[in-house]
Protein backbone atom coordinates (compact mmCIF):
# COMPACT_ATOMS: atom_id res chain seq x y z
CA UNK A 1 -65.62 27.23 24.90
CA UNK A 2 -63.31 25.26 27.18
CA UNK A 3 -66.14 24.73 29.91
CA UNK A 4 -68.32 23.23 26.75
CA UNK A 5 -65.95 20.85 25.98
CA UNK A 6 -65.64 19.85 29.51
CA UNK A 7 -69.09 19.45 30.11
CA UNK A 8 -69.38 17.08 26.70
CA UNK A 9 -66.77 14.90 27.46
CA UNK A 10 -67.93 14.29 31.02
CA UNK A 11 -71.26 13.62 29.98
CA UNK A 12 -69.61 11.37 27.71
CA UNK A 13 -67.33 9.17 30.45
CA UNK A 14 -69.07 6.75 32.67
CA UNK A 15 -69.87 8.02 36.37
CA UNK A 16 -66.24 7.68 37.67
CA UNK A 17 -66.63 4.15 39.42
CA UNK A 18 -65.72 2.55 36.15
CA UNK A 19 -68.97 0.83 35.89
CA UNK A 20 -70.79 3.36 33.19
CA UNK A 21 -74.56 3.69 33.76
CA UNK A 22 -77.05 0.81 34.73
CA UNK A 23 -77.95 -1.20 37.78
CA UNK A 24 -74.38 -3.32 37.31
CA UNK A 25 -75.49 -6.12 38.53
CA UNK A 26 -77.32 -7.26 35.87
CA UNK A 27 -74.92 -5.83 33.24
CA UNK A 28 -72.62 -7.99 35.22
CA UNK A 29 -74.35 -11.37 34.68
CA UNK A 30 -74.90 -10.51 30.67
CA UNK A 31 -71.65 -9.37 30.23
CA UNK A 32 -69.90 -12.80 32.25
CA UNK A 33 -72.34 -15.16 30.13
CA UNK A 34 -72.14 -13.41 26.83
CA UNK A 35 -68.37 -12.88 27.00
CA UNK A 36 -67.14 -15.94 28.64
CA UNK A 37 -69.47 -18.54 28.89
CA UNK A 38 -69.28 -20.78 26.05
CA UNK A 39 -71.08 -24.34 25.36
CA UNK A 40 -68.65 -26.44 26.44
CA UNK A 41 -69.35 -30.41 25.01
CA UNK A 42 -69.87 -32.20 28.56
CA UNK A 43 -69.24 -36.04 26.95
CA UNK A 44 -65.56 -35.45 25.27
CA UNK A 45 -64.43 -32.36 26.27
CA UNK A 46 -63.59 -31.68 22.75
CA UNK A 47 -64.37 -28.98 19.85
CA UNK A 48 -66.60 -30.41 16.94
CA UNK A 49 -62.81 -30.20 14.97
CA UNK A 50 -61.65 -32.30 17.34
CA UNK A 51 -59.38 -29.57 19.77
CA UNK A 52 -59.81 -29.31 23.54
CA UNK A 53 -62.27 -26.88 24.68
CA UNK A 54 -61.34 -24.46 27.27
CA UNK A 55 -63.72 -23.40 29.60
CA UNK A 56 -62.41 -19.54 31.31
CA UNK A 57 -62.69 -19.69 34.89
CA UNK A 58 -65.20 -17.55 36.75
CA UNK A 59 -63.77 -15.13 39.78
CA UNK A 60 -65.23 -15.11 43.56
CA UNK A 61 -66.82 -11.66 42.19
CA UNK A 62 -68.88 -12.91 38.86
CA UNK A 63 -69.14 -16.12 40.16
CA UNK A 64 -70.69 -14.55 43.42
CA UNK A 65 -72.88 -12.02 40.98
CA UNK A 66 -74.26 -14.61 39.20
CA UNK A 67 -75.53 -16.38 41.89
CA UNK A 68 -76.88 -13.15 43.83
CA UNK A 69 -74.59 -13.35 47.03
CA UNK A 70 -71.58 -11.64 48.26
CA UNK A 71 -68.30 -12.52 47.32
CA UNK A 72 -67.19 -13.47 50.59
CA UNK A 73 -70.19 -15.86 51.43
CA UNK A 74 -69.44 -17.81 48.03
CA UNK A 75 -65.75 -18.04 49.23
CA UNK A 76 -66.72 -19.29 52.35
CA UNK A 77 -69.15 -22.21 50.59
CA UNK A 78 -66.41 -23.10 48.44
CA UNK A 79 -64.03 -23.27 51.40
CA UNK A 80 -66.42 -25.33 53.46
CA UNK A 81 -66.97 -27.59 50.12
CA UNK A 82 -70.41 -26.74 50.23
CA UNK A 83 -70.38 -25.51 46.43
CA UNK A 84 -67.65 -26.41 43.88
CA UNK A 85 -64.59 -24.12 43.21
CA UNK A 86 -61.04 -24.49 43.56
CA UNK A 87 -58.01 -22.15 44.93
CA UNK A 88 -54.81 -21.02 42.49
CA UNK A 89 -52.92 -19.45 45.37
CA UNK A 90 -55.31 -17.12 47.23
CA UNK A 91 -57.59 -16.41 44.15
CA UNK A 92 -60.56 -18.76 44.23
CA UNK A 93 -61.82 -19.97 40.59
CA UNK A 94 -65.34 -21.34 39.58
CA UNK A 95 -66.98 -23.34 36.45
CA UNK A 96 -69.97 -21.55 35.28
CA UNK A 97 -71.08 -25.37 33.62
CA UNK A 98 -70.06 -26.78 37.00
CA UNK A 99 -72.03 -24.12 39.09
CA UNK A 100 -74.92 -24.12 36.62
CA UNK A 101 -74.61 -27.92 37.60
CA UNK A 102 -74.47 -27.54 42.02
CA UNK A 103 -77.40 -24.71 41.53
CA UNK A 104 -79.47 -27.45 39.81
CA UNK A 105 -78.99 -30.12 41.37
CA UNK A 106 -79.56 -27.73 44.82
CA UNK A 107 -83.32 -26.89 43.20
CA UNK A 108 -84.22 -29.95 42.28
CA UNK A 109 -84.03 -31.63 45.60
């Protein structure tokens, strides 16, 4: 009986890396622009109600699996000023909008 239960809730937790089952990567990039991108009005910066809009700041790590390269790399562009982000002590922070913006701009030259 006890080994049954066991078995059923392990089968039931993710695999133990905290990630849960998939390829992550692409769970990654649906879960960072369903959850925390939001259409942010470029012109005014403000709601339809007339409130500021906050945009939530990206990390090296979804920032870095959004575009498809390692965290480090994207660190190092940013550092370099080759691709827009900005430092709060030793955490570096990205703009999806503003990234969305480089990566265009970067394709359509």
């Amino acid at each position: 009986m006890m080994e049954e239960q066991t078995r059923a809730t392990e089968s039931t937790h993710s695999d133990g890396n905290g990630k849960g089952e998939g390829n992550g990567a692409g769970e990654l990039v649906e879960s960072v622009l369903s959850a925390k991108v939001q259409p942010v009005p470029a012109a005014s910066g403000l709601s339809s109600r007339g409130q500021p809009v906050f945009e939530p700041v990206l990390d090296s790590e979804e920032a870095a699996g959004l575009l498809h390269i390692h965290p480090k790399t994207l660190q190092r562009l940013a550092r370099n000023g080759e691709i827009p982000g900005f430092r709060i002590g030793k955490l570096w922070g990205f703009r999806a909008s503003v990234l969305n913006e480089w990566l265009e701009s970067k394709t359509s030259s």
